[in-house]
PDB file of N, CA and C in Angstrom:
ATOM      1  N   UNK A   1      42.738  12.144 -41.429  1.00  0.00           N
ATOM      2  CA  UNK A   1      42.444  12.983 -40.286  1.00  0.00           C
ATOM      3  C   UNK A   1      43.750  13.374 -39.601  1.00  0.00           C
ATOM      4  N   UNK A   2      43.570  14.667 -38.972  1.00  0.00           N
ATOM      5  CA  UNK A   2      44.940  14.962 -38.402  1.00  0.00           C
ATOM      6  C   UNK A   2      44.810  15.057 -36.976  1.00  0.00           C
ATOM      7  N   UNK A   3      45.813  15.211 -36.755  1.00  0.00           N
ATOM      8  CA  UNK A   3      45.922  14.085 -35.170  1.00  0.00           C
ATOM      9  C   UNK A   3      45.309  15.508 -34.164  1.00  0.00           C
ATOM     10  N   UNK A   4      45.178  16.872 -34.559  1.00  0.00           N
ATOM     11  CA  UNK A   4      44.721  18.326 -33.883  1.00  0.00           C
ATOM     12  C   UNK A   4      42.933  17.483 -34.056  1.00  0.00           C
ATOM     13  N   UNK A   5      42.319  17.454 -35.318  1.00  0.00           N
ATOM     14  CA  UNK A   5      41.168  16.514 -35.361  1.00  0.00           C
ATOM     15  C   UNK A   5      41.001  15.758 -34.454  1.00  0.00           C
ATOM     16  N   UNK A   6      41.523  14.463 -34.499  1.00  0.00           N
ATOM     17  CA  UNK A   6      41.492  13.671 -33.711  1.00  0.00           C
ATOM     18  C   UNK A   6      41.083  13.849 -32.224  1.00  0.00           C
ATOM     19  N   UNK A   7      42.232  14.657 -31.888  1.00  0.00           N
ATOM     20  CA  UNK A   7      42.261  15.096 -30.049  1.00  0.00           C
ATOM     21  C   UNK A   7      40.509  16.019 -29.801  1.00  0.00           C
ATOM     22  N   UNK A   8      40.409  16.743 -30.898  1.00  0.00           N
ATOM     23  CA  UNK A   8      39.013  17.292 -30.751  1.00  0.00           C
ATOM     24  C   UNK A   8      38.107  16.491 -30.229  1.00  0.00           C
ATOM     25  N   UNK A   9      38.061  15.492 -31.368  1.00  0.00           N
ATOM     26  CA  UNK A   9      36.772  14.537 -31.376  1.00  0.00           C
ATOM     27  C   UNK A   9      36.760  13.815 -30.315  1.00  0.00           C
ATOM     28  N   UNK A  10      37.920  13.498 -29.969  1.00  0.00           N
ATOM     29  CA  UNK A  10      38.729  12.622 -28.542  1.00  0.00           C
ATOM     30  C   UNK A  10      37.374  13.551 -27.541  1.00  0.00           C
ATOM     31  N   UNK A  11      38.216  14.356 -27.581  1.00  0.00           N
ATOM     32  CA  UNK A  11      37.405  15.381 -26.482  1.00  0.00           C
ATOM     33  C   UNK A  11      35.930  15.897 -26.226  1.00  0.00           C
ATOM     34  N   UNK A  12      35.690  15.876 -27.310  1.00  0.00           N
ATOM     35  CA  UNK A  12      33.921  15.906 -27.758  1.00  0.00           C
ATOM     36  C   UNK A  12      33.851  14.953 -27.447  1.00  0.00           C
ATOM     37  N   UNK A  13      33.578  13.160 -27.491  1.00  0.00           N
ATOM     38  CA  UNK A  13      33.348  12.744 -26.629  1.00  0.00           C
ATOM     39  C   UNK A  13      33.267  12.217 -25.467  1.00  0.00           C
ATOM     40  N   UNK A  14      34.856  12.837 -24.974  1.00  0.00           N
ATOM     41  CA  UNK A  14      35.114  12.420 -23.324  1.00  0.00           C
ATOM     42  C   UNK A  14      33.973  13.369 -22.725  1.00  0.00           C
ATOM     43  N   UNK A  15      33.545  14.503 -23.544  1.00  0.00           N
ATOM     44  CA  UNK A  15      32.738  15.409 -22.549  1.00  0.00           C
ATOM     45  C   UNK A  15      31.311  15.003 -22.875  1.00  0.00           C
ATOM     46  N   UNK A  16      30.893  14.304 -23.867  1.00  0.00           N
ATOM     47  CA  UNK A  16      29.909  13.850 -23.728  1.00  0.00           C
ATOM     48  C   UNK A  16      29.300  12.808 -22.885  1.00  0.00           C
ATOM     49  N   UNK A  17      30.628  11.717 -22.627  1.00  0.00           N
ATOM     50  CA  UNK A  17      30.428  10.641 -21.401  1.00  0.00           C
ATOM     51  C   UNK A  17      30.410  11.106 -20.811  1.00  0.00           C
ATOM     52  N   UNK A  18      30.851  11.921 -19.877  1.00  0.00           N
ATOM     53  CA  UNK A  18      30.949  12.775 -18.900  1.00  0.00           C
ATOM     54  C   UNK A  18      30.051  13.407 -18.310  1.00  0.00           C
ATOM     55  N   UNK A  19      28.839  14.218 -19.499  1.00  0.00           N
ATOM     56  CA  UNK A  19      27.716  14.228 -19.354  1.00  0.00           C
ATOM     57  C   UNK A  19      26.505  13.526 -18.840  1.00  0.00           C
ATOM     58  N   UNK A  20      27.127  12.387 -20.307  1.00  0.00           N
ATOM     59  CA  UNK A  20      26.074  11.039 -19.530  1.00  0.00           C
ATOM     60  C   UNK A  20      26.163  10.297 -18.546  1.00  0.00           C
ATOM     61  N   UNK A  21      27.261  10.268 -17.750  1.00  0.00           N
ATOM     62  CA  UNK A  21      27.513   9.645 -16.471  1.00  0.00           C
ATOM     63  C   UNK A  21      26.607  10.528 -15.446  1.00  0.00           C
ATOM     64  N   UNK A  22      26.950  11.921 -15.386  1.00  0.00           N
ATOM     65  CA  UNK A  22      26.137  12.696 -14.701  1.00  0.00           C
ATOM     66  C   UNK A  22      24.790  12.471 -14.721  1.00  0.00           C
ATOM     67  N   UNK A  23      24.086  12.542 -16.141  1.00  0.00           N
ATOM     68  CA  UNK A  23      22.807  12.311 -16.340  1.00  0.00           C
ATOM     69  C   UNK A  23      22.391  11.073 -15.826  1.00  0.00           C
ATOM     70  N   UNK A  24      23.052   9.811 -15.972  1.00  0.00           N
ATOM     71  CA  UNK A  24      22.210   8.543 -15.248  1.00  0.00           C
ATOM     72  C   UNK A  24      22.817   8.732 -13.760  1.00  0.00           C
ATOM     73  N   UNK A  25      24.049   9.344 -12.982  1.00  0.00           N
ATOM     74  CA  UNK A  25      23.846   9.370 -11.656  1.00  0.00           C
ATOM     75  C   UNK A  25      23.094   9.771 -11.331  1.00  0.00           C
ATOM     76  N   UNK A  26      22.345  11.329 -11.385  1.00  0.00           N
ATOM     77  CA  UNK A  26      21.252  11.646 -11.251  1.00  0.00           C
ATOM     78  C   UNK A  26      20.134  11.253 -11.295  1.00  0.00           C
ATOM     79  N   UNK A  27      20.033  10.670 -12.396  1.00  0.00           N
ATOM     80  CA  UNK A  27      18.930   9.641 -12.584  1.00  0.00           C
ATOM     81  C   UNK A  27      18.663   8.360 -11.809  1.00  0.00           C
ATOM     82  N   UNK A  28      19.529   7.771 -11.200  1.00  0.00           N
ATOM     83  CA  UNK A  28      19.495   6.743 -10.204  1.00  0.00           C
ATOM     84  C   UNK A  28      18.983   7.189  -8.801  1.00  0.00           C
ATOM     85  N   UNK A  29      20.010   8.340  -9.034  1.00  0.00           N
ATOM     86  CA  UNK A  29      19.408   9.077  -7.211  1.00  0.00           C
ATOM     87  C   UNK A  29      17.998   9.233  -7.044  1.00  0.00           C
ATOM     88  N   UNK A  30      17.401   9.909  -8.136  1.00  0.00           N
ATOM     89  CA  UNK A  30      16.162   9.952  -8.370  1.00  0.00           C
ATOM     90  C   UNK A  30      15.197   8.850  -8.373  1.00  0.00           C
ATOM     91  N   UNK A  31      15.806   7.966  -8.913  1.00  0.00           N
ATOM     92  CA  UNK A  31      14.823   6.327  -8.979  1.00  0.00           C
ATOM     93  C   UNK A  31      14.992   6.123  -7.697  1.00  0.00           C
ATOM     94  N   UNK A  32      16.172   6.257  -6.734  1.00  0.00           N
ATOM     95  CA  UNK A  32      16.156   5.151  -5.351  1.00  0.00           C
ATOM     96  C   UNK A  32      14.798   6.276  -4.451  1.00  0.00           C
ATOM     97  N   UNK A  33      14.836   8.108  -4.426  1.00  0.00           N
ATOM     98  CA  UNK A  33      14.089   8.049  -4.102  1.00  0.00           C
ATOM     99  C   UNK A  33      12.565   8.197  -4.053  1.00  0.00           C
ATOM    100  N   UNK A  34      12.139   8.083  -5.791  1.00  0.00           N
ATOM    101  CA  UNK A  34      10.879   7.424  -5.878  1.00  0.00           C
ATOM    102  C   UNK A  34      10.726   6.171  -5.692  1.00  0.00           C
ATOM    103  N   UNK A  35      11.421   4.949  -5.592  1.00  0.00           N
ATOM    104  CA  UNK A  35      11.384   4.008  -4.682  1.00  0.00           C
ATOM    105  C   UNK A  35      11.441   3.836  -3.159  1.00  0.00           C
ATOM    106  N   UNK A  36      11.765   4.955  -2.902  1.00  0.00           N
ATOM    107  CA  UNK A  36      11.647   4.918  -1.447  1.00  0.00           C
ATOM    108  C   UNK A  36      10.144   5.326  -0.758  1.00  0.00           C
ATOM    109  N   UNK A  37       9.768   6.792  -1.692  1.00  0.00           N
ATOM    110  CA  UNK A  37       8.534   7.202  -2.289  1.00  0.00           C
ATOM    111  C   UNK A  37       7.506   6.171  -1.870  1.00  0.00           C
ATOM    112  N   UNK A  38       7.226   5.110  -3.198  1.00  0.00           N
ATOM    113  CA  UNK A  38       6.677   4.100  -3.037  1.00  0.00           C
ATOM    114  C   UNK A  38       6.280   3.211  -2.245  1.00  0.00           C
ATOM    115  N   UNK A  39       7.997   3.087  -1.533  1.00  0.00           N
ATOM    116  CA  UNK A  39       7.495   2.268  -0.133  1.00  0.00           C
ATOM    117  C   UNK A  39       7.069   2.280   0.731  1.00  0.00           C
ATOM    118  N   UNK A  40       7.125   4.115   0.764  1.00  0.00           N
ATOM    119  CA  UNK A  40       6.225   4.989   2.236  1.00  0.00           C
ATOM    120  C   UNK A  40       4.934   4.627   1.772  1.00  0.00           C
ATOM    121  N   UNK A  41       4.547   4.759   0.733  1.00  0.00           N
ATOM    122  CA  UNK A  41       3.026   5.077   0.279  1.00  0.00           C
ATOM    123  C   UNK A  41       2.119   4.140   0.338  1.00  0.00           C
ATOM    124  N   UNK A  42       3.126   2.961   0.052  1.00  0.00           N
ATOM    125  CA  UNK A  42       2.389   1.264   0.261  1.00  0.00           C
ATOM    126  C   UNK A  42       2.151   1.186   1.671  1.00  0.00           C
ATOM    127  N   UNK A  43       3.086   1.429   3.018  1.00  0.00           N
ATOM    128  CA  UNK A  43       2.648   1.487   3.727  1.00  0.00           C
ATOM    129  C   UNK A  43       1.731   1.940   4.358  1.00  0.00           C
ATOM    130  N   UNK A  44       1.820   3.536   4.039  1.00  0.00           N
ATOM    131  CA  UNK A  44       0.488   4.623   4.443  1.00  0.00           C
ATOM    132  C   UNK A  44      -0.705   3.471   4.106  1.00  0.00           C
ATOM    133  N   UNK A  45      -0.829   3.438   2.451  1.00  0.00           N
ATOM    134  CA  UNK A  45      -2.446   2.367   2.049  1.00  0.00           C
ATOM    135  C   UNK A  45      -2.476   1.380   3.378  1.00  0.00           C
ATOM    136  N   UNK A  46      -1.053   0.840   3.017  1.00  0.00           N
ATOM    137  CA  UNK A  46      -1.496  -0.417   4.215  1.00  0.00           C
ATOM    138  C   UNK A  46      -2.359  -0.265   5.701  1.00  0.00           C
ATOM    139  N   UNK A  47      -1.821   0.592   6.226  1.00  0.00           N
ATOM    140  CA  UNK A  47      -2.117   1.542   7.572  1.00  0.00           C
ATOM    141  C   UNK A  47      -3.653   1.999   7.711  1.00  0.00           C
ATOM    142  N   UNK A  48      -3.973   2.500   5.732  1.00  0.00           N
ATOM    143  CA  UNK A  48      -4.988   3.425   6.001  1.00  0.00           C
ATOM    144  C   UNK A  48      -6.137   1.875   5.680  1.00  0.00           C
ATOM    145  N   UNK A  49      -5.521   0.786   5.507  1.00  0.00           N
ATOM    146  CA  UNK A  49      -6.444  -0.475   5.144  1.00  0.00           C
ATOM    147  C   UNK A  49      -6.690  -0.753   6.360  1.00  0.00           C
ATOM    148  N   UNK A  50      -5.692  -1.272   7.206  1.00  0.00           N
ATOM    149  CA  UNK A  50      -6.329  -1.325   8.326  1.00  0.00           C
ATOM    150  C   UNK A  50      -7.143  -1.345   9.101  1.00  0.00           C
ATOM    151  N   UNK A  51      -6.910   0.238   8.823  1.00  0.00           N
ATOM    152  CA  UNK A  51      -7.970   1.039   9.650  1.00  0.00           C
ATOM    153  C   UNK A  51      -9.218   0.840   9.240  1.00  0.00           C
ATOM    154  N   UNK A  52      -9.372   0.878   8.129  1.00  0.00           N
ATOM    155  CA  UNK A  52     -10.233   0.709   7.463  1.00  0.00           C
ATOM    156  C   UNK A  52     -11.414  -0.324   7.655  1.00  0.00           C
ATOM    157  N   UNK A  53     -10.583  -1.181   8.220  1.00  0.00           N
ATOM    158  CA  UNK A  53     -11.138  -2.691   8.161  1.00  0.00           C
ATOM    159  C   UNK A  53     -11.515  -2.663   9.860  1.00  0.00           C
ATOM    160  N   UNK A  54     -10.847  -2.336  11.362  1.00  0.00           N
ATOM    161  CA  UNK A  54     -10.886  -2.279  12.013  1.00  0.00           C
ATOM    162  C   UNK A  54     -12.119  -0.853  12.589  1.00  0.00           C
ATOM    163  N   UNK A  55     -11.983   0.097  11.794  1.00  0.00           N
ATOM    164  CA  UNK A  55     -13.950   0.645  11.834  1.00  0.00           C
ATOM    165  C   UNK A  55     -14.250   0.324  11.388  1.00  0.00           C
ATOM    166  N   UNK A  56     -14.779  -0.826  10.158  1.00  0.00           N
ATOM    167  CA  UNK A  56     -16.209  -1.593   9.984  1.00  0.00           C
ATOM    168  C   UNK A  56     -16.207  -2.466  11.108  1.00  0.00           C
ATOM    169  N   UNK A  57     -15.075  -3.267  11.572  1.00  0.00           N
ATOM    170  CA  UNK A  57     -15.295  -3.812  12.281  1.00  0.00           C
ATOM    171  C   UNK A  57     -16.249  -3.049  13.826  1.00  0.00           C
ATOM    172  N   UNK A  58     -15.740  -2.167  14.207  1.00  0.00           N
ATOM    173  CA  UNK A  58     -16.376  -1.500  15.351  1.00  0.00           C
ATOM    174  C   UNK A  58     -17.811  -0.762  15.235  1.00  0.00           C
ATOM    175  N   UNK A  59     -18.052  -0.474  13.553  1.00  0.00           N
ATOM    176  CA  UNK A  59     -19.836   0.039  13.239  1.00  0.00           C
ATOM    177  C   UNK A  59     -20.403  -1.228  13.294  1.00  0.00           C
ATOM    178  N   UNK A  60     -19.626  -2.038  12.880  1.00  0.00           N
ATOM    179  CA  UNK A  60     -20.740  -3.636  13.146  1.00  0.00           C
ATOM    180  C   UNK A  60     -20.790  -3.772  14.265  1.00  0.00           C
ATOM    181  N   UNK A  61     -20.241  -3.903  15.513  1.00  0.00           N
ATOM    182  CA  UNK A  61     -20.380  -3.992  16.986  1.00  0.00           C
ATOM    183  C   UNK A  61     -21.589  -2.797  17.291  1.00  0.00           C
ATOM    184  N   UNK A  62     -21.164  -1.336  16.943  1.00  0.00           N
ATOM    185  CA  UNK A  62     -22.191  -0.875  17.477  1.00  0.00           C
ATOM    186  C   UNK A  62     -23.691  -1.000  17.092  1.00  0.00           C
ATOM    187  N   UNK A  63     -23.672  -0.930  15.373  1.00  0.00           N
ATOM    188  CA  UNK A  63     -24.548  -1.648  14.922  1.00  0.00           C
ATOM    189  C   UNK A  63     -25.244  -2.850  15.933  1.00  0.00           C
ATOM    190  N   UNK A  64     -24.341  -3.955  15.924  1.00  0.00           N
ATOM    191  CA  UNK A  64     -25.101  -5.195  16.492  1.00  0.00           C
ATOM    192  C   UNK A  64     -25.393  -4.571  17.999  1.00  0.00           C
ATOM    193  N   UNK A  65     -24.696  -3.874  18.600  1.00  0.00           N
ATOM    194  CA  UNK A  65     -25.388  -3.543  19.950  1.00  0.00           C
ATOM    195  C   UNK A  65     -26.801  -2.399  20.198  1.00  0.00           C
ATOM    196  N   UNK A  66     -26.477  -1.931  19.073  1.00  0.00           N
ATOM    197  CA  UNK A  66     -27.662  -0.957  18.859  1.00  0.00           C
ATOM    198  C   UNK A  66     -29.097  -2.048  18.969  1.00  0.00           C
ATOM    199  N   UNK A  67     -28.476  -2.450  17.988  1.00  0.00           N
ATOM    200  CA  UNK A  67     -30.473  -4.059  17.650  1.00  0.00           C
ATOM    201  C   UNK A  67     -30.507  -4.449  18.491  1.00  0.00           C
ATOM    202  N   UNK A  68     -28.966  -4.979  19.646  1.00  0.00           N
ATOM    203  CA  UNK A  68     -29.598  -5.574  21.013  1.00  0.00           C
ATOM    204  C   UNK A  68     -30.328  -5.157  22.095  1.00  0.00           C
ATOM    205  N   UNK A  69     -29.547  -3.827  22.206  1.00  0.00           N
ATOM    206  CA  UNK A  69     -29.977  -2.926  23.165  1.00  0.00           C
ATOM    207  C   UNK A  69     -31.460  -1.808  22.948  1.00  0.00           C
ATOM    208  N   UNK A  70     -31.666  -1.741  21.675  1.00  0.00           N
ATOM    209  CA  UNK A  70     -33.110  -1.614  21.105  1.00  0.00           C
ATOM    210  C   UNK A  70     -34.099  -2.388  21.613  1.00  0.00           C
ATOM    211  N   UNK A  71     -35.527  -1.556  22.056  1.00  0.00           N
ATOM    212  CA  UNK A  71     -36.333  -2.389  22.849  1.00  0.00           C
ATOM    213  C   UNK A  71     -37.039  -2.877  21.770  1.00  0.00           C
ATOM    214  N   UNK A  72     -37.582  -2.207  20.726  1.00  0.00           N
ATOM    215  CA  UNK A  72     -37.902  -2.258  19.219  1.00  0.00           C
ATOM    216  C   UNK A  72     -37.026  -2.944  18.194  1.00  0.00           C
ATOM    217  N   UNK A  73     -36.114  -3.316  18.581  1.00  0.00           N
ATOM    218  CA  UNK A  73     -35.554  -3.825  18.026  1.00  0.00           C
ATOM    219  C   UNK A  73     -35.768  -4.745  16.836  1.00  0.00           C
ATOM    220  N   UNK A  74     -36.121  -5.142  15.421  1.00  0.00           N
ATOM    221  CA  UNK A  74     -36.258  -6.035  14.807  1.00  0.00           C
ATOM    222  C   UNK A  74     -35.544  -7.510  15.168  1.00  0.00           C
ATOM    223  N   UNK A  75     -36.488  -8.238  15.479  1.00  0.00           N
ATOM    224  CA  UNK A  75     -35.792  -9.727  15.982  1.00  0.00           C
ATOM    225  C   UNK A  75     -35.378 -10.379  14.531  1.00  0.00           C
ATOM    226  N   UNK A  76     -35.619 -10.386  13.745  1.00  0.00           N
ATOM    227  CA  UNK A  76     -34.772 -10.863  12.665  1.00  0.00           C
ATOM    228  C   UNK A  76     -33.936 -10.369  12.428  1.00  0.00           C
ATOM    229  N   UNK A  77     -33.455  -9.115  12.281  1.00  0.00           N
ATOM    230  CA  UNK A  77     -31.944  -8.520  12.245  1.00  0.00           C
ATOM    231  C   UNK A  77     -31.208  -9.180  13.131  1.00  0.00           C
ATOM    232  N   UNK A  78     -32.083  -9.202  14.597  1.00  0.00           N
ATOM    233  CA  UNK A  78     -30.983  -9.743  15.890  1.00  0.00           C
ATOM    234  C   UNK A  78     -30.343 -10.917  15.099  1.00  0.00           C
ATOM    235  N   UNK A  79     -31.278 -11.576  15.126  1.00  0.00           N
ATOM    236  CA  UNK A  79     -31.268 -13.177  14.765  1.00  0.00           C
ATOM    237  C   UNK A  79     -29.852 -13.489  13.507  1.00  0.00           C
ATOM    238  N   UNK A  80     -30.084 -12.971  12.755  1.00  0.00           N
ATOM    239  CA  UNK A  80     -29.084 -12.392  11.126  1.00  0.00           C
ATOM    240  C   UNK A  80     -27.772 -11.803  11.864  1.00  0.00           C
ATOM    241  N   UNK A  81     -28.009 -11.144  12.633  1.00  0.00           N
ATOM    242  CA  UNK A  81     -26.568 -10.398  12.645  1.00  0.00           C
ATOM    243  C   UNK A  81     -26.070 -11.564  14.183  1.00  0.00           C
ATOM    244  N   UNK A  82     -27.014 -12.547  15.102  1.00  0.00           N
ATOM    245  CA  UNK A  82     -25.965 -13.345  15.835  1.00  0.00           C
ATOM    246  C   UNK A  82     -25.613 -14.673  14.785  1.00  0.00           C
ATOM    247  N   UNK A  83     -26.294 -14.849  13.846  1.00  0.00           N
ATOM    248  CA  UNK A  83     -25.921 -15.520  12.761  1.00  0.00           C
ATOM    249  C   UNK A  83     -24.616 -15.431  12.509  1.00  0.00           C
ATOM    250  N   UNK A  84     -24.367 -14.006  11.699  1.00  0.00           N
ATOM    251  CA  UNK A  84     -23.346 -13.464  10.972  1.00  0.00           C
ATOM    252  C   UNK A  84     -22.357 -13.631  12.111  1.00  0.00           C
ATOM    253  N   UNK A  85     -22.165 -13.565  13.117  1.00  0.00           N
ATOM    254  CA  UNK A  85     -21.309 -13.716  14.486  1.00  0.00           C
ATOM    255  C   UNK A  85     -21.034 -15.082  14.367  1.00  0.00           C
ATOM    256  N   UNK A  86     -21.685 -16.014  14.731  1.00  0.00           N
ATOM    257  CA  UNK A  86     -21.894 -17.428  14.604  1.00  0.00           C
ATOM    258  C   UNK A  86     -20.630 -17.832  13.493  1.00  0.00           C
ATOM    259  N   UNK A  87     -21.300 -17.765  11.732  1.00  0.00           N
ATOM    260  CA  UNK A  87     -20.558 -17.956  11.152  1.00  0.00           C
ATOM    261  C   UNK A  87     -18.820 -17.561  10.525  1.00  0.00           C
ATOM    262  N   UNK A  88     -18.708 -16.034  11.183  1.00  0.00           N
ATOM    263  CA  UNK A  88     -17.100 -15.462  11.643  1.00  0.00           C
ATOM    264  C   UNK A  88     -16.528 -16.192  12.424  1.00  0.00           C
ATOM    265  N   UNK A  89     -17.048 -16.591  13.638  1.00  0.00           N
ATOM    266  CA  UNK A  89     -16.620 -17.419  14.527  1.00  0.00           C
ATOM    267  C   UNK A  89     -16.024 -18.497  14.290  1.00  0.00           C
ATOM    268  N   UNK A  90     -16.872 -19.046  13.222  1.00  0.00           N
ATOM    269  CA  UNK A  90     -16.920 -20.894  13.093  1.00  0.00           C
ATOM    270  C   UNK A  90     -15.423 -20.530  11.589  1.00  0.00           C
ATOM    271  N   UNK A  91     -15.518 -19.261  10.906  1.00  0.00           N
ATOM    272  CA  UNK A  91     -14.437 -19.737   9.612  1.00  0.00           C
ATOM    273  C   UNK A  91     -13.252 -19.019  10.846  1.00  0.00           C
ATOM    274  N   UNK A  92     -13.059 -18.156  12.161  1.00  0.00           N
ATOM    275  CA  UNK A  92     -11.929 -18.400  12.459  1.00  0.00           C
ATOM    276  C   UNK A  92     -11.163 -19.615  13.140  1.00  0.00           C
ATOM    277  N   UNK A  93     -12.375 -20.340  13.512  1.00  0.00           N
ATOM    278  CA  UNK A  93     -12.070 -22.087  14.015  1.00  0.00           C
ATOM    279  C   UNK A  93     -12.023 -22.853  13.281  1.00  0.00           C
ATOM    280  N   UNK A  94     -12.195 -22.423  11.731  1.00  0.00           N
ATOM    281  CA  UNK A  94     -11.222 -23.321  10.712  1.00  0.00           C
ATOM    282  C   UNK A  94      -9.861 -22.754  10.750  1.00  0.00           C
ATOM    283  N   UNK A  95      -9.972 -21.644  10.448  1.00  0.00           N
ATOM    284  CA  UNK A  95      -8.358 -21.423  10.079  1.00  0.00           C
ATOM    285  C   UNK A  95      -7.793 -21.807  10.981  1.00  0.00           C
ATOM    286  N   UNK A  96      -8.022 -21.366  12.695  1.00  0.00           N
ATOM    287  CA  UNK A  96      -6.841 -21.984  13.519  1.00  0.00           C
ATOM    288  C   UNK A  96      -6.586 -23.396  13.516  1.00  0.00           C
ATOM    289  N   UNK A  97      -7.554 -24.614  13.112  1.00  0.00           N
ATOM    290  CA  UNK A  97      -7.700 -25.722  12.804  1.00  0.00           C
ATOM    291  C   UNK A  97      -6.640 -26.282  11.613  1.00  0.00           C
ATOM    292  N   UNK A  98      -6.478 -25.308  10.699  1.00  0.00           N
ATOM    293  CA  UNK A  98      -5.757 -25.446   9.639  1.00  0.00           C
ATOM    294  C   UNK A  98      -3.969 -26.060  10.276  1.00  0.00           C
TER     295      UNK A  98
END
């Protein structure tokens, strides 16, 4: 090989690293911000769990105030749903017990 060769090939692949450096910087930038992406999104779920959990919680209140405040009311529902009260009650006075 002659050394005009040589410097070519030299050069063909300095410009190919060169390339590929570009290509995975880019590519990193890109990963940090679909990871960042991600972390918004976990939160949003988290947020939208919440919520989620905090209106059932409040249809069960109105719920249970509806059966109370119902003159018709089914007394076994009452009964079932101060139950269901009862026993929330009693597993959060385990855990704080814990």
């Amino acid at each position: 090989m002659e050394k005009g060769e040589v410097s070519l090939k030299l050069g063909s692949i300095k410009d190919k690293l060169v390339k590929i450096k570009t290509k995975q910087d880019r590519l990193e930038a890109d990963n940090a911000k679909l990871k960042e992406k991600a972390a918004q999104l976990e939160l949003e779920l988290k947020e939208a769990k919440s919520k989620s959990q905090r209106l059932e919680k409040d249809y069960d209140r109105v719920k249970l105030a509806k059966t109370l405040v119902s003159s018709s009311g089914d007394k076994a529902e009452m009964k079932f749903r101060v139950n269901e009260l009862v026993r929330e009650i009693d597993k959060c006075i385990a855990l704080l017990n814990r």
